[in-house]
Protein backbone atom coordinates (compact mmCIF):
# COMPACT_ATOMS: atom_id res chain seq x y z
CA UNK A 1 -17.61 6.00 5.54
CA UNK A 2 -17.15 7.94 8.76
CA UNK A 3 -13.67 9.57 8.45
CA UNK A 4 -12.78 12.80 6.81
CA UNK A 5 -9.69 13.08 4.87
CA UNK A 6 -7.75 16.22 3.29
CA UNK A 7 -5.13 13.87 1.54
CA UNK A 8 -4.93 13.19 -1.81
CA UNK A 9 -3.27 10.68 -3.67
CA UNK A 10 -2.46 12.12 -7.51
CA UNK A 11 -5.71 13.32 -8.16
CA UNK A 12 -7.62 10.85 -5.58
CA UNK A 13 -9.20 13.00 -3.24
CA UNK A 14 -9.39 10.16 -0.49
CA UNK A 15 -11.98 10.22 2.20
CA UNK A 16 -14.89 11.15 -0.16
CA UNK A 17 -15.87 7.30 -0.20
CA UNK A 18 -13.75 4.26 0.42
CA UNK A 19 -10.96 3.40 -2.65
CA UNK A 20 -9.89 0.32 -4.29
CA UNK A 21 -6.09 -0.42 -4.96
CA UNK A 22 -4.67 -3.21 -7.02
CA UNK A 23 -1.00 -4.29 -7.06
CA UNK A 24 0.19 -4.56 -9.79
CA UNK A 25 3.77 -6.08 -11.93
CA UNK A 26 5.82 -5.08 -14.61
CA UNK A 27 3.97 -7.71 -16.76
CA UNK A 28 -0.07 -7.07 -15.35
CA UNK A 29 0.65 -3.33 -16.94
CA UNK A 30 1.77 -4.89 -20.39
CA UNK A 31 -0.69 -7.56 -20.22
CA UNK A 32 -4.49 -6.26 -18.47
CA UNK A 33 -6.83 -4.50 -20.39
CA UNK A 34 -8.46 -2.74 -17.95
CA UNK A 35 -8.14 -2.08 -13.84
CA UNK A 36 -12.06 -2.90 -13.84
CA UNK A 37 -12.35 0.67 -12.08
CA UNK A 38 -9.70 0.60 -9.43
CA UNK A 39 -9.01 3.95 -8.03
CA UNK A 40 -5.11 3.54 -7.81
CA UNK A 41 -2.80 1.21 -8.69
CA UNK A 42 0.51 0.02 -6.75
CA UNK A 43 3.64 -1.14 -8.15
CA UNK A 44 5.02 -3.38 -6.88
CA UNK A 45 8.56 -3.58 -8.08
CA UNK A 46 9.63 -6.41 -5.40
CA UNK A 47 7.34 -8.54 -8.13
CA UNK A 48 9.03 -7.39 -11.08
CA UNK A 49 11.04 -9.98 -13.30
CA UNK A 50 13.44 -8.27 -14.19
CA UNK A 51 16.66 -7.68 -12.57
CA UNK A 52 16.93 -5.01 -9.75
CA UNK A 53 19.79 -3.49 -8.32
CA UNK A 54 22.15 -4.74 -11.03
CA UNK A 55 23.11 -1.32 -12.93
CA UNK A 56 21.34 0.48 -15.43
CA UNK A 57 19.46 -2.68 -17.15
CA UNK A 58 17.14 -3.45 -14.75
CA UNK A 59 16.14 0.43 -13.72
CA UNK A 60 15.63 1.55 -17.15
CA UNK A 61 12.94 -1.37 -16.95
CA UNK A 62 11.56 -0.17 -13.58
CA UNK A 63 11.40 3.37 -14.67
CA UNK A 64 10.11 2.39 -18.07
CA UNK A 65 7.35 0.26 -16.24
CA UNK A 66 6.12 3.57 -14.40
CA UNK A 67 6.04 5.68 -17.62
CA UNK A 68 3.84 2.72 -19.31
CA UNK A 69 1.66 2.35 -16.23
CA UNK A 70 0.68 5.96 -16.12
CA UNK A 71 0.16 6.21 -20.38
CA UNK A 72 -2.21 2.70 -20.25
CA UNK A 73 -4.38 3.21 -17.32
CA UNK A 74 -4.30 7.16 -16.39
CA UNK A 75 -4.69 6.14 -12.40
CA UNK A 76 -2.32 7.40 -9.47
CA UNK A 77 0.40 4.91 -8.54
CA UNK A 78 1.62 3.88 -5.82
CA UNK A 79 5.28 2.72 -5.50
CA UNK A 80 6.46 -0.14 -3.26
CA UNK A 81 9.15 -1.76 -3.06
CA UNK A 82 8.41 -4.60 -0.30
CA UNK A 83 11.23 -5.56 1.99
CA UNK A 84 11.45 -9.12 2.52
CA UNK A 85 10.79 -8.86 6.38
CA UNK A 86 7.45 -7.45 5.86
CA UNK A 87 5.89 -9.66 2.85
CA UNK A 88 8.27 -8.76 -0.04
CA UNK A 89 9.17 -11.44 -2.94
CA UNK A 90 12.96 -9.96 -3.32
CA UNK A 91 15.60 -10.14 -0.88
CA UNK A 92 17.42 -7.00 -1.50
CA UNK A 93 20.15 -4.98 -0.03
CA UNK A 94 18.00 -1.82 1.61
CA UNK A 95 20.69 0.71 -0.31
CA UNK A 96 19.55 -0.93 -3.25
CA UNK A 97 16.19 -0.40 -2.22
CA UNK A 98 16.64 3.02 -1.35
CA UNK A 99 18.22 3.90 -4.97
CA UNK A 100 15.02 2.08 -6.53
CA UNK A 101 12.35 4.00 -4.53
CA UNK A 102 14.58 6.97 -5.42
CA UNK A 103 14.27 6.49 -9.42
CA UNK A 104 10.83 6.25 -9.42
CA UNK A 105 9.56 8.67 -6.77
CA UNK A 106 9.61 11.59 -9.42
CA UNK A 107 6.81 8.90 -11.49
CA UNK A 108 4.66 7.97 -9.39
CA UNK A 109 1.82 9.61 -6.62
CA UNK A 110 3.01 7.88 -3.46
CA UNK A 111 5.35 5.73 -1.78
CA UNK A 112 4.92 3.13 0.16
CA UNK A 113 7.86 2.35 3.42
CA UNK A 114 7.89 0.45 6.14
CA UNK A 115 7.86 2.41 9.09
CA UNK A 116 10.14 -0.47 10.63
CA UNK A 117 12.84 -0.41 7.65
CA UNK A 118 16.67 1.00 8.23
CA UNK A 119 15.88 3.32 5.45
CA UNK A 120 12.31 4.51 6.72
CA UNK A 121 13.30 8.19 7.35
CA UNK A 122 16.02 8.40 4.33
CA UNK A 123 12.87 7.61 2.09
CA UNK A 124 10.06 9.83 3.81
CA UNK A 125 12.68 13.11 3.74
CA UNK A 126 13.40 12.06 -0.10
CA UNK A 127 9.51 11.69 -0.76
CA UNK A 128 8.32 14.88 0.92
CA UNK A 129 11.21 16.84 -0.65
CA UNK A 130 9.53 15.24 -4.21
CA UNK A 131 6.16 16.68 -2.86
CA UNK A 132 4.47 13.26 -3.09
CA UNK A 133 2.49 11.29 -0.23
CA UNK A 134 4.35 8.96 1.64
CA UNK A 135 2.58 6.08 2.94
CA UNK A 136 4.43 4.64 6.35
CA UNK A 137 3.26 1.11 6.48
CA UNK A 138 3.14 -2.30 9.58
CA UNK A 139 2.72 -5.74 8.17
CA UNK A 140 2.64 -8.53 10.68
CA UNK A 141 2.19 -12.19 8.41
CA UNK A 142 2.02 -13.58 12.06
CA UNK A 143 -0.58 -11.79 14.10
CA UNK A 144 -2.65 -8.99 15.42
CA UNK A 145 -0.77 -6.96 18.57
CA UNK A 146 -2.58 -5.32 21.08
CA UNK A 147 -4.01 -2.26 20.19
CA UNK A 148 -2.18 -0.31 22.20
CA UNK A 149 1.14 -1.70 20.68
CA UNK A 150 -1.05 -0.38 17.07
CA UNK A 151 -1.61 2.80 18.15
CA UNK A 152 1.90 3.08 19.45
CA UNK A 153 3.01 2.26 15.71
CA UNK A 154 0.61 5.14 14.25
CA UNK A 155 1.65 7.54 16.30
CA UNK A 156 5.28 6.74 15.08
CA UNK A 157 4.57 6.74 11.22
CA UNK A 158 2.85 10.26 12.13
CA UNK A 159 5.73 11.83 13.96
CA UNK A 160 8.17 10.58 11.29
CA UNK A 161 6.08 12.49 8.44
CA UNK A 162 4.00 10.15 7.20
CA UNK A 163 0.63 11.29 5.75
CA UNK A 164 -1.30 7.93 5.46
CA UNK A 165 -0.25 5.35 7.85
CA UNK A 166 -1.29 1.47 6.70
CA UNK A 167 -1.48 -1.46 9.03
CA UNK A 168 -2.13 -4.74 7.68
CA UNK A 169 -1.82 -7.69 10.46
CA UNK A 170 -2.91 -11.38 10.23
CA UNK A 171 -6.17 -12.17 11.43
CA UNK A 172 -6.07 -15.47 13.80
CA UNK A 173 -9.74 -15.17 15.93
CA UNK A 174 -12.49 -12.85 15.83
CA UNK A 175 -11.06 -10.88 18.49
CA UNK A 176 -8.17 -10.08 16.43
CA UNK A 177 -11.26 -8.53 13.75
CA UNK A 178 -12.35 -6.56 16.51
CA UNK A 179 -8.69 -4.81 17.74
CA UNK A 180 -8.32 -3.73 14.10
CA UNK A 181 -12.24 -2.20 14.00
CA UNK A 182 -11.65 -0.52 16.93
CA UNK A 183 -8.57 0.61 15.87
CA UNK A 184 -9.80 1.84 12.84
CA UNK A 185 -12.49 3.69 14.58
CA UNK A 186 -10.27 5.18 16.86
CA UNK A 187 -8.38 6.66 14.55
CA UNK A 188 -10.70 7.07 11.41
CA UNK A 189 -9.50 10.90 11.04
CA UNK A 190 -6.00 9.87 11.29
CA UNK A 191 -5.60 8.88 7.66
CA UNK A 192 -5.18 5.35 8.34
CA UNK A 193 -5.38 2.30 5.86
CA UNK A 194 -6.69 -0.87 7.78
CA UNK A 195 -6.33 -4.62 6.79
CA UNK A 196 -6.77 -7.83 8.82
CA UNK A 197 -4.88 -10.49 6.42
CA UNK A 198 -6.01 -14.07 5.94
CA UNK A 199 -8.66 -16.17 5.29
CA UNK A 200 -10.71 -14.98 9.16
CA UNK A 201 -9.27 -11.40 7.79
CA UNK A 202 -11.00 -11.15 4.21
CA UNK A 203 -14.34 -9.41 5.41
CA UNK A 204 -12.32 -7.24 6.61
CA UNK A 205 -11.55 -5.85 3.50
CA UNK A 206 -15.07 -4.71 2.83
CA UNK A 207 -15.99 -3.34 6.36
CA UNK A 208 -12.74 -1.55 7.96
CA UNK A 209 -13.08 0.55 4.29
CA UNK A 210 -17.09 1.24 5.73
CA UNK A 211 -15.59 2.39 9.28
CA UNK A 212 -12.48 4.88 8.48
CA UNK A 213 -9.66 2.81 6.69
CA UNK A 214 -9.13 4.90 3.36
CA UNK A 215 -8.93 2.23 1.11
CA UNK A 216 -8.55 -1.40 0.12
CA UNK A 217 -6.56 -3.77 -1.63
CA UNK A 218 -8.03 -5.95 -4.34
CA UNK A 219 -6.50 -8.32 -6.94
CA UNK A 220 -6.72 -8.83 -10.89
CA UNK A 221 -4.16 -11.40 -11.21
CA UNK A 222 -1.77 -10.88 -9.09
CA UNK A 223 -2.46 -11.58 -5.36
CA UNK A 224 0.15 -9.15 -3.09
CA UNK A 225 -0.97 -10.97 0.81
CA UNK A 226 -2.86 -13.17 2.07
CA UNK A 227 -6.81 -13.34 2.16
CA UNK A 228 -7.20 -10.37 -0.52
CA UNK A 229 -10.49 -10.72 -2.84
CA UNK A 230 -10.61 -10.14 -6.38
CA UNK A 231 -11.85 -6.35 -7.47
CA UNK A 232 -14.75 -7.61 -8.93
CA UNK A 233 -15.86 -8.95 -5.39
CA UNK A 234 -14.67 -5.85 -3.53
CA UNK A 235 -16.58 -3.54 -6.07
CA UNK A 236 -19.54 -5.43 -5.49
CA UNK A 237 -20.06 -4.72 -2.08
CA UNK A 238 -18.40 -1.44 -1.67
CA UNK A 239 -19.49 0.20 -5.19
């Protein structure tokens, strides 16, 4: 791996080689034995059954999830809560996602926002004020932009106060592989995260982590886009 990083994630120091997340729900951190050596976990509350938004009931569960998470597995964590518009399970009302993120930020390592959400900047001030890392993320289910339209969106997740930016965009031709490489080599000591999505996309996962992006996504049982490779496959090439 080519880039240098200064971030950390929890105790991740990231940069040093490339690291393996796997997303993970309410009932994977009751259920797994083991994260078969993932280096941080995300979770993703969009996936949890249980209810969310409706008063104190389905929070306690959240928060509880994030206490259990941290006691099993002793790995950073990642919150999420996906909006709909970029990939999430849940429709949800973004103030409701905004009190969510808020009740676990103080539990976990990171957050993960959509640099594109209504409550982008409400969650990135609350985050930084919590002195954890805030992850400003792009997905686009549809296609790969031009790069120049990518590095547009960097700069933005950047100026807003992001420290690692993620871009995940579907991969439709070969060409579309290439913008994201050269993106990710273009910016490999921006503190990027890289991932062309799809079936064309899933080398991608291996090689953009090679070439700058600071780490992957693999699954254990629960698959969080499209063309992601179990951890065992991931480990194998990259470990």
């Amino acid at each position: 791996m080519t880039g240098i990083s200064n971030v950390r994630i929890g105790r991740l120091a990231l940069g040093e080689r490339p690291a393996i997340a796997v997303a993970l729900t309410n009932r994977d951190v009751e259920t797994l034995e083991t994260l078969y050596g993932a280096d941080l976990m995300e979770l993703r509350i969009d996936m949890f059954d249980c209810p969310i938004g409706e008063r104190a009931a389905g929070n306690t569960v959240i928060r509880d999830t994030f206490v259990r998470a941290r006691q099993r597995f002793d790995t950073p964590i990642i919150a999420t809560c996906r909006s709909t518009a970029e990939g999430g399970f849940r429709q949800l009302q973004e103030d409701v996602r905004f009190e969510v993120i808020s009740s676990v930020t103080p539990l976990a390592d990171a957050v993960d926002i959509e640099i594109n959400s209504p409550i982008a900047h409400r969650v990135i001030d609350l985050v930084r004020q919590a002195g954890k890392m805030v992850i400003a993320s792009y997905h686009n289910f549809q296609q790969t932009p031009p790069i120049e339209e990518l590095t547009a969106i960097i700069s933005r997740c950047k100026e807003a106060g992001a420290h690692i930016t993620k871009i995940a965009t579907m991969a439709n031709s070969q060409g579309d592989l290439q913008t994201m490489a050269l993106l990710t080599l273009n910016h490999q000591t921006a503190d990027i995260v890289t991932i062309s999505m799809g079936r064309l996309g899933m080398a991608s996962r291996v090689f953009l982590p090679l070439i700058g992006s600071l780490f992957t996504f693999a699954s254990i049982e629960t698959v969080s886009a499209p063309g992601q490779m179990s951890i065992q496959q991931v480990s194998k090439f990259l470990r």
